[in-house]
Protein backbone atom coordinates (compact mmCIF):
# COMPACT_ATOMS: atom_id res chain seq x y z
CA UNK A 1 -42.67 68.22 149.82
CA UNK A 2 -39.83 65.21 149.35
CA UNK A 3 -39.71 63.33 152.87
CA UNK A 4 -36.84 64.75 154.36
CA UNK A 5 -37.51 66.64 157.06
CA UNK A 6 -37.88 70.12 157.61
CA UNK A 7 -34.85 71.36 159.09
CA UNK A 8 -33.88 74.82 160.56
CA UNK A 9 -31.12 75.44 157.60
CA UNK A 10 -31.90 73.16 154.72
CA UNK A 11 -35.29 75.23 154.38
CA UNK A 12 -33.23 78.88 154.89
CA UNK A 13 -33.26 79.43 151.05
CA UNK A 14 -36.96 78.45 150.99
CA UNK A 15 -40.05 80.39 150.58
CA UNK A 16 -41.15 83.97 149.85
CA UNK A 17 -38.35 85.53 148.79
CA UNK A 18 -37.77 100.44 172.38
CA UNK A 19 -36.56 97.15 173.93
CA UNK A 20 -38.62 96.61 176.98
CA UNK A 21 -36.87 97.69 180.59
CA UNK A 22 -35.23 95.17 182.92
CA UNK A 23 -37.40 96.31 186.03
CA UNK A 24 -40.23 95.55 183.74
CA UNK A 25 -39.02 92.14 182.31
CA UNK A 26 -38.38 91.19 185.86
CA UNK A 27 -41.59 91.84 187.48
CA UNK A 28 -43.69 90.12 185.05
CA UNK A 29 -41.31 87.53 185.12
CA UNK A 30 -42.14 87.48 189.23
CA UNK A 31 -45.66 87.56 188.60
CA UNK A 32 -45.29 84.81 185.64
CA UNK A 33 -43.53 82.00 188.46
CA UNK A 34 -46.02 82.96 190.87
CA UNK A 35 -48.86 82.05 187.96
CA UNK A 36 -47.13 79.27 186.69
CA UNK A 37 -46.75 77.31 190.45
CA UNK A 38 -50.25 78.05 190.97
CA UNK A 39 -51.63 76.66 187.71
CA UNK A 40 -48.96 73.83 188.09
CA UNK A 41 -51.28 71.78 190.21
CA UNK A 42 -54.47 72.09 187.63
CA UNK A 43 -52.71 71.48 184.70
CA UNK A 44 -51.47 67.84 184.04
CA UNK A 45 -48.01 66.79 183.08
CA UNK A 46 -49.10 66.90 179.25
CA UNK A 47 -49.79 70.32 179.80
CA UNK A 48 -47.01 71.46 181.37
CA UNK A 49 -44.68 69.96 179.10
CA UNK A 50 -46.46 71.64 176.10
CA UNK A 51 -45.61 75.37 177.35
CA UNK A 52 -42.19 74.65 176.46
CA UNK A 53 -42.83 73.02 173.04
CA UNK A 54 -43.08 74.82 169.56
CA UNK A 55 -44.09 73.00 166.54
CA UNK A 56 -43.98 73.14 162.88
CA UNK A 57 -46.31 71.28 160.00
CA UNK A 58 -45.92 71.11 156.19
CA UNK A 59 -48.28 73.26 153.49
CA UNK A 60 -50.72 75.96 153.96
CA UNK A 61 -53.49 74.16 155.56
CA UNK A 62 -52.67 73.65 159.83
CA UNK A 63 -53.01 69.84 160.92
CA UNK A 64 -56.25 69.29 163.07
CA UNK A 65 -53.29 67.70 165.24
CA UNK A 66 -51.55 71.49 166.31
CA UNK A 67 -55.05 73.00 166.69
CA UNK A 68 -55.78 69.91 169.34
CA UNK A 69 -52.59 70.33 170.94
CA UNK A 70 -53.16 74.35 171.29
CA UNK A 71 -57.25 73.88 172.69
CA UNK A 72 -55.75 71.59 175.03
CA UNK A 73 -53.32 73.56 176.56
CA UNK A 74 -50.11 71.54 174.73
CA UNK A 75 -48.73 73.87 172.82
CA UNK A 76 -46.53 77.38 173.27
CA UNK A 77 -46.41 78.29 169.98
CA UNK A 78 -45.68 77.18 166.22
CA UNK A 79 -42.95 78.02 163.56
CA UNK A 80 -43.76 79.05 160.37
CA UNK A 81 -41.40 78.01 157.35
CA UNK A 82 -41.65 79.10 153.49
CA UNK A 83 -43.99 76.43 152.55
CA UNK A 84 -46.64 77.05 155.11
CA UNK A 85 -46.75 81.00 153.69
CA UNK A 86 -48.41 81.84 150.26
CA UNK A 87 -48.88 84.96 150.69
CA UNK A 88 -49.30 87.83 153.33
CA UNK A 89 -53.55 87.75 153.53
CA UNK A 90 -53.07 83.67 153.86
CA UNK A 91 -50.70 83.48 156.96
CA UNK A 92 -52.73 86.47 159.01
CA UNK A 93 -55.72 84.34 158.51
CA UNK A 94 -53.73 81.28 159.58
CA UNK A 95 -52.61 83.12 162.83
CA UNK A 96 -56.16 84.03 163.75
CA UNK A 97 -57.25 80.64 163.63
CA UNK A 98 -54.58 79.92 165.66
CA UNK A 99 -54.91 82.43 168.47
CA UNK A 100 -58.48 81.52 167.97
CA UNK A 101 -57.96 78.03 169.14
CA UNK A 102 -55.71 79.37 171.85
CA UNK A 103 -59.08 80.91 173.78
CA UNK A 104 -60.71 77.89 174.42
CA UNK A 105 -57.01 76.81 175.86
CA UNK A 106 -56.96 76.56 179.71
CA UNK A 107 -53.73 78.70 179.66
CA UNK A 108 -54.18 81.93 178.58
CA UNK A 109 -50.97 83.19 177.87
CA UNK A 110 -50.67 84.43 174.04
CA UNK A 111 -49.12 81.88 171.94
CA UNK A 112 -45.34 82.49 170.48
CA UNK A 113 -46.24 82.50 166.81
CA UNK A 114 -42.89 82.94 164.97
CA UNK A 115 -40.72 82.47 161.43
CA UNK A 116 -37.00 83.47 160.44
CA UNK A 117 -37.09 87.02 158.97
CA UNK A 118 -33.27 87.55 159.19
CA UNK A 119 -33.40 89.79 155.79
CA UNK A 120 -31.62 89.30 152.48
CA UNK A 121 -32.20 85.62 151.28
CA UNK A 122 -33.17 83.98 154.81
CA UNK A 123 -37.29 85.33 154.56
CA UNK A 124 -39.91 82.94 155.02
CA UNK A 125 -42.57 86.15 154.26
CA UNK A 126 -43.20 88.32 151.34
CA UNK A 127 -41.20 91.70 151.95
CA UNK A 128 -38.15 92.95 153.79
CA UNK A 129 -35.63 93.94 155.36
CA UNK A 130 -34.57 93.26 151.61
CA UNK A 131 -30.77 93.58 152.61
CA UNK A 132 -28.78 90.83 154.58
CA UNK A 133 -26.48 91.22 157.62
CA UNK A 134 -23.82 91.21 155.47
CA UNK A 135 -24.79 93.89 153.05
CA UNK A 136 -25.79 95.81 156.45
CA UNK A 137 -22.62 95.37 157.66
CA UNK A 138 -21.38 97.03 154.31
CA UNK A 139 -23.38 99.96 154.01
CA UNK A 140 -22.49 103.94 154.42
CA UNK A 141 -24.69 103.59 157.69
CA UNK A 142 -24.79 100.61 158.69
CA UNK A 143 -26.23 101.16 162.05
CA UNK A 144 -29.34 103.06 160.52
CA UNK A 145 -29.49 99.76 158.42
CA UNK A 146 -29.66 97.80 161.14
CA UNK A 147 -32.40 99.73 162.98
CA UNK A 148 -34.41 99.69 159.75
CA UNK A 149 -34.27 96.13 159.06
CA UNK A 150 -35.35 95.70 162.53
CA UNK A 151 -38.15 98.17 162.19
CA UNK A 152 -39.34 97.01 158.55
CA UNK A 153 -39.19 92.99 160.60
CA UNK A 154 -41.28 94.01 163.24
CA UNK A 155 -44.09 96.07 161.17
CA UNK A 156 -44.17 92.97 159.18
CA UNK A 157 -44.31 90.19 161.60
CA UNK A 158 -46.90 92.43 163.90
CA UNK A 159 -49.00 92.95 160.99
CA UNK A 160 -49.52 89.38 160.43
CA UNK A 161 -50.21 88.19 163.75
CA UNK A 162 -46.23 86.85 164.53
CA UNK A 163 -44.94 87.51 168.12
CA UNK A 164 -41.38 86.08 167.54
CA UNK A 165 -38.60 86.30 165.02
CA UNK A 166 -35.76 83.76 165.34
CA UNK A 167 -32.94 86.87 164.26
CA UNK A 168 -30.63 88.68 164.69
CA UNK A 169 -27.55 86.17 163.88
CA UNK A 170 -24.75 87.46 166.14
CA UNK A 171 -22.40 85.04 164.71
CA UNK A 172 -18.84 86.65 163.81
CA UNK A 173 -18.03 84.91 160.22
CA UNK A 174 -14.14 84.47 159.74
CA UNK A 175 -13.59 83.93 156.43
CA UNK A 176 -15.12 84.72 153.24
CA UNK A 177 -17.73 82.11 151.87
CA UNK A 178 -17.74 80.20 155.37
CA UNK A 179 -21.25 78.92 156.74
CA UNK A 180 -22.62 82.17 157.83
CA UNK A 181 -21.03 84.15 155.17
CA UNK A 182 -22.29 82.11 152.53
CA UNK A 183 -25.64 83.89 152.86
CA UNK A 184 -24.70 86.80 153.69
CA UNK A 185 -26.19 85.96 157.26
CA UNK A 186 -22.93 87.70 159.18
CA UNK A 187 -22.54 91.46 160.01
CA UNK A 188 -19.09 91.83 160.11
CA UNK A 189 -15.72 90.04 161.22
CA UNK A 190 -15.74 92.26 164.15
CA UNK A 191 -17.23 91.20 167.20
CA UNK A 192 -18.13 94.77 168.86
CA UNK A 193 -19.81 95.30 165.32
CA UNK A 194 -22.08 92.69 165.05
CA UNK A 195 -22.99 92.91 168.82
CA UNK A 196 -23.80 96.61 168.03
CA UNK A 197 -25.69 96.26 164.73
CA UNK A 198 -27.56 93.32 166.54
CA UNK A 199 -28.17 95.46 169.21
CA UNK A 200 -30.05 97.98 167.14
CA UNK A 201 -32.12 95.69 165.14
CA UNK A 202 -33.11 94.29 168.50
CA UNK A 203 -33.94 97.34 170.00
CA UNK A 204 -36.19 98.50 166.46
CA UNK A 205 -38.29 95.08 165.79
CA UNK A 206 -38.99 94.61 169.89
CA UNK A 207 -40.45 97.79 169.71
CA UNK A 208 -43.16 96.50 168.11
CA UNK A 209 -43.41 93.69 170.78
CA UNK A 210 -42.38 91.12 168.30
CA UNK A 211 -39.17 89.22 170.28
CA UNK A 212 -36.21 89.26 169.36
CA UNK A 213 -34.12 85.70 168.98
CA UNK A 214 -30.47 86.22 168.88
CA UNK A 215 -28.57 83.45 167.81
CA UNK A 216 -26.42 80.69 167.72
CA UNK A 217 -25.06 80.79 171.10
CA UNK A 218 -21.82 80.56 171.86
CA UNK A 219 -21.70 81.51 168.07
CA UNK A 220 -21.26 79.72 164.68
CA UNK A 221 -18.86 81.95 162.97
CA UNK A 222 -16.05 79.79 162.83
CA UNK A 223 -17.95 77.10 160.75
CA UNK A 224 -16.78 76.05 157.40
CA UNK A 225 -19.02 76.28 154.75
CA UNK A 226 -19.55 71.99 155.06
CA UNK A 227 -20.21 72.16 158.90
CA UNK A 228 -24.44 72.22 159.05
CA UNK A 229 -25.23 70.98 162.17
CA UNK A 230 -28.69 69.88 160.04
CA UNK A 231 -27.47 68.02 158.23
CA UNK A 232 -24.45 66.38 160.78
CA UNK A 233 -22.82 66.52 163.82
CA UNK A 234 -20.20 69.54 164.35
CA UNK A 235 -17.20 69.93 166.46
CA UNK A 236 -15.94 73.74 166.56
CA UNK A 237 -12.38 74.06 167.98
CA UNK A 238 -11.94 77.53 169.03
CA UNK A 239 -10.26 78.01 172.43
CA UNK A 240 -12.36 79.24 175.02
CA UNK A 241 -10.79 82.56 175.02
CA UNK A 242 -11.55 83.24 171.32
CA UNK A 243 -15.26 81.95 172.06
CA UNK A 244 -15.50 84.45 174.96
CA UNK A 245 -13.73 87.12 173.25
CA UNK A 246 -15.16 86.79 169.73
CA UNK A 247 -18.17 84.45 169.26
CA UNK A 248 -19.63 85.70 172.99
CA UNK A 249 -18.85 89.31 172.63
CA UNK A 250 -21.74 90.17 170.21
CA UNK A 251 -24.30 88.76 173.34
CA UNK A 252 -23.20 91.56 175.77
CA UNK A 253 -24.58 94.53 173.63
CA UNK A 254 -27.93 92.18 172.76
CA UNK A 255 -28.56 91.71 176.77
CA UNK A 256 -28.50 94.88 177.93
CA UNK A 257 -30.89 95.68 174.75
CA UNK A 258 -33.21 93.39 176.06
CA UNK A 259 -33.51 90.88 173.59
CA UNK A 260 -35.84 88.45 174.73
CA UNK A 261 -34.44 85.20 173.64
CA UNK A 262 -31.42 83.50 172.84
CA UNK A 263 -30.88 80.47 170.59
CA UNK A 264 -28.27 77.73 170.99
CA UNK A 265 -25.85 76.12 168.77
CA UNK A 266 -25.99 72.43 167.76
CA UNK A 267 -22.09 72.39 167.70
CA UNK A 268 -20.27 70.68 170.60
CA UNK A 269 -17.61 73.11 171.45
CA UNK A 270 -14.54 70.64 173.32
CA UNK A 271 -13.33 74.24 175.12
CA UNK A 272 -16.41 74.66 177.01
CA UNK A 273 -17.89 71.48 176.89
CA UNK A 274 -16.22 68.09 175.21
CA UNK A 275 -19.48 66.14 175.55
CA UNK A 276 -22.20 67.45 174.35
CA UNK A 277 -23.74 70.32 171.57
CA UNK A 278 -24.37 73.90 173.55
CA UNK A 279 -27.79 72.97 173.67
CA UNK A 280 -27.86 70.08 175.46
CA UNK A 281 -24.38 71.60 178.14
CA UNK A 282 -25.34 73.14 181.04
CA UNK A 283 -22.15 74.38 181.33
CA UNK A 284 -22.58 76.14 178.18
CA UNK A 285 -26.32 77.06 179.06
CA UNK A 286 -26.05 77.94 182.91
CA UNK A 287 -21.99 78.87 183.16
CA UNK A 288 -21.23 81.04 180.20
CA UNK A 289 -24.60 81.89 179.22
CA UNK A 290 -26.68 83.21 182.44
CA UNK A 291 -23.80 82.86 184.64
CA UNK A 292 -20.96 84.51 182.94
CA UNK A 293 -23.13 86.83 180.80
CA UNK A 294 -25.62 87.08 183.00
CA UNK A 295 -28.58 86.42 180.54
CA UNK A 296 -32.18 86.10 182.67
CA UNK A 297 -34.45 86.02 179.45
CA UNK A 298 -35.96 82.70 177.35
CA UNK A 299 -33.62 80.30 175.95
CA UNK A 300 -34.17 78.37 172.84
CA UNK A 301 -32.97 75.31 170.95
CA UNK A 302 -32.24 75.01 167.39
CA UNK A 303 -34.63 71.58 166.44
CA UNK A 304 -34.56 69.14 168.09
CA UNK A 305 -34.71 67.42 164.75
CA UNK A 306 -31.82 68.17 163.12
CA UNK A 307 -29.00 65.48 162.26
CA UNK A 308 -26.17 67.00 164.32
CA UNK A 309 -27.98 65.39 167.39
CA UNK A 310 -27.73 62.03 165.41
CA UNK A 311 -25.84 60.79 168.70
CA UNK A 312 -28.21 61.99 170.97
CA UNK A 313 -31.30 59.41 170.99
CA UNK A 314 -34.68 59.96 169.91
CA UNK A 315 -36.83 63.33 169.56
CA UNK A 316 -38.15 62.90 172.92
CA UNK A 317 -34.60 61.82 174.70
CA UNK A 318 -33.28 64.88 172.78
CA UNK A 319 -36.05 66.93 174.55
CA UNK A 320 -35.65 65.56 177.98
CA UNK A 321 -31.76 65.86 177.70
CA UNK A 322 -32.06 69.90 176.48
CA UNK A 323 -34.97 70.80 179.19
CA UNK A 324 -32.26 69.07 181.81
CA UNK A 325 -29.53 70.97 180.75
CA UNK A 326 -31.10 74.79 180.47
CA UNK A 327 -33.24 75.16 177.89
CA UNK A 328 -36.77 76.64 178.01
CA UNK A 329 -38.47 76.37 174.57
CA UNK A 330 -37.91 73.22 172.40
CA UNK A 331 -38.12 74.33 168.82
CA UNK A 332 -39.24 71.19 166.84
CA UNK A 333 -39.29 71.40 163.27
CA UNK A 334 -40.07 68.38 160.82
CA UNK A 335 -42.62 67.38 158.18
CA UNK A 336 -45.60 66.29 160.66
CA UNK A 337 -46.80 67.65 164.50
CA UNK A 338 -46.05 64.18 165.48
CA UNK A 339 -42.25 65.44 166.09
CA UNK A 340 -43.67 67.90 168.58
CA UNK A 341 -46.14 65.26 170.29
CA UNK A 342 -42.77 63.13 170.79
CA UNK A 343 -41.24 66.23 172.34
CA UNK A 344 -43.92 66.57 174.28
CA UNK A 345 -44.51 62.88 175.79
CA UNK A 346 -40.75 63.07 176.37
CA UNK A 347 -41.01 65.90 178.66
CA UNK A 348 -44.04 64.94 180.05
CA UNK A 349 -42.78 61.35 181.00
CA UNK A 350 -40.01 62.85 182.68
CA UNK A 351 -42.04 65.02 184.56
CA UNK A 352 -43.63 62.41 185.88
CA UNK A 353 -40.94 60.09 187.14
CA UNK A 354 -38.96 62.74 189.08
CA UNK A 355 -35.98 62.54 185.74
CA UNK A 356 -36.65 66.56 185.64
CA UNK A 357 -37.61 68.68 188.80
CA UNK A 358 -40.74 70.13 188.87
CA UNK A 359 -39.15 72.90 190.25
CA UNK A 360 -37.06 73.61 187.89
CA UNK A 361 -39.97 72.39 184.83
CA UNK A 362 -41.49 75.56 186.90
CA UNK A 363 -39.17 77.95 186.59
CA UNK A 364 -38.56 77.11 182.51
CA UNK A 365 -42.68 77.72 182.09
CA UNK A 366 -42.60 80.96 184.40
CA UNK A 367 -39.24 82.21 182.06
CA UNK A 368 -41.56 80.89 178.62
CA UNK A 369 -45.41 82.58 180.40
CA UNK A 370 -43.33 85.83 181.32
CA UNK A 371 -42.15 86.34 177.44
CA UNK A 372 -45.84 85.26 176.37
CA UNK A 373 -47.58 87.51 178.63
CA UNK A 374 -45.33 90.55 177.07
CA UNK A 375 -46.28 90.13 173.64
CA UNK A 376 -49.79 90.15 174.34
């Protein structure tokens, strides 16, 4: 490994090569918040703030650091890049240790154990689905396709010991060669037909209780092939009624099929929101996302690493400042746990001096327990 690093995108090319009902989601979701308040008052702010915190490591071999953080209760889960997988036998092993560590944990919850399987180049394990979005999006059927890449995802994941795969993009590419297109990581042009190709790869791979992540809310497919939010800050300047009539459109479908999470963008988006990235806007998060489309499931951020939040303080301000707008589950990606531990202490801090609601901190944990408990 060089020292940049990890982010979500410059490590895409890395590596090896039914959806659940509403009544259902919603009563474990009841039952999760009434968990959650009660364990609230045993578990100390540390705690709390690592059920909303994923983290990442470089290599094969897991830092001593994650398996503390997971035995004492600071941890949700961990992503899984290309150069933490050698080969299919070597990551199952990895996730036993992990869920391992997870029972001498005073939560109990099942931890979120999960990698970008997208398909086509985007893979972080050995073996399919083989064709991207793109090429799905081409094909005589594509809507079989889609159901099969979900289906060959969620075999995979499930048979390793994963719980979570950051995919489906929903993002509607524009032009040819633009940042989704570029790998092949867009279905289509057409809005209705990447919401319903997404839809049935959601629908295939959460059938085998491995989540489903679509992303990058409000949507990334009007990105040039230069704008990486990774790698620097982006400003997308579609009107609010193309981002609700395009870039939005493919979410509808995805909700009703249950997916279980959605990502945000690191763009800032001046039709929405001039200020900040959709990750950090609660207008973004709580007005167009739950409010407008009605979404009730987990929301995610991108990492909280990446240089398009170059403007946006430290890890742990970053983490403070997405929690307070919306989000539920910090993704923090990097070279070392440390990046996590900053998350964490951010969160934590906060917690502590009233700067986020403990109400609120609740109702984030019961949202991140209920998704947990359903993959168990």
């Amino acid at each position: 490994m060089n020292n940049t690093p990890i982010t979500r995108r410059n490590a895409l090319i890395t590596g090896a090569g039914a959806a659940f009902a509403t009544a259902g989601l919603a009563g474990t979701a009841r039952a999760a918040g009434r968990s959650v308040r009660a364990a609230a008052a045993s578990l100390t702010p540390e705690q709390q703030a690592g059920q909303r915190v994923i983290y990442s490591y470089s290599g094969t071999t897991v830092p001593q650091a994650i398996f503390d953080a997971i035995t004492g209760g600071r941890a949700a889960g961990v992503i899984f890049f290309g150069d933490n997988i050698s080969s299919l036998n070597q990551i199952n092993s990895v996730c036993a240790d992990l869920k391992d560590a997870n029972r001498s944990s005073p939560v109990t919850a099942p931890l979120l154990l999960m990698t970008d399987q997208e398909g086509g180049q985007v893979r972080r394990l050995p073996g399919g689905p083989t064709m991207s979005e793109k090429q799905i999006g081409q094909s005589s059927d594509p809507l079989s396709a889609a159901s099969d890449a979900g289906d060959v995802a969620g075999q995979l994941l499930s048979s390793v010991g994963m719980n979570v795969n950051l995919a489906p993009v929903l993002d509607v590419y524009r032009t040819a060669g633009d940042f989704e297109d570029q790998y092949g990581r867009s279905y289509s042009k057409d809005p209705s037909v990447c919401g319903q190709l997404g839809s049935a790869f959601i629908r295939a791979q959460q059938a085998y209780k491995v989540a489903a992540a679509a992303k990058h809310f409000p949507g990334l497919g009007s990105a040039t092939a230069s704008q990486n939010t990774d790698s620097k800050p982006v400003t997308l300047t579609a009107s609010a009624s193309t981002l609700r009539s395009v870039d939005e459109a493919p979410y509808v479908p995805a909700i009703s099929a249950g997916v279980k999470l959605v990502m945000l963008s690191w763009a800032t988006y001046p039709a929405l929101d001039p200020n900040f990235p959709a990750g950090l806007s609660s207008t973004i998060i709580q007005n167009e996302l739950r409010g407008r489309l009605g979404f009730k499931g987990v929301t995610i951020t991108d990492s909280l690493t990446a240089n398009g939040l170059s403007n946006f303080g430290t890890t742990a301000q970053r983490a403070v400042s997405a929690a307070k707008a919306g989000m539920d589950l910090l993704l923090v990606c990097g070279e070392s746990p440390t990046n996590g531990q900053n998350a964490l202490t951010g969160l934590a801090n906060a917690l502590r001096n009233g700067q986020l609601s403990q109400a609120t901190f609740d109702a984030a944990r019961g949202r991140v327990t209920s998704l947990r408990t359903s993959l168990a």
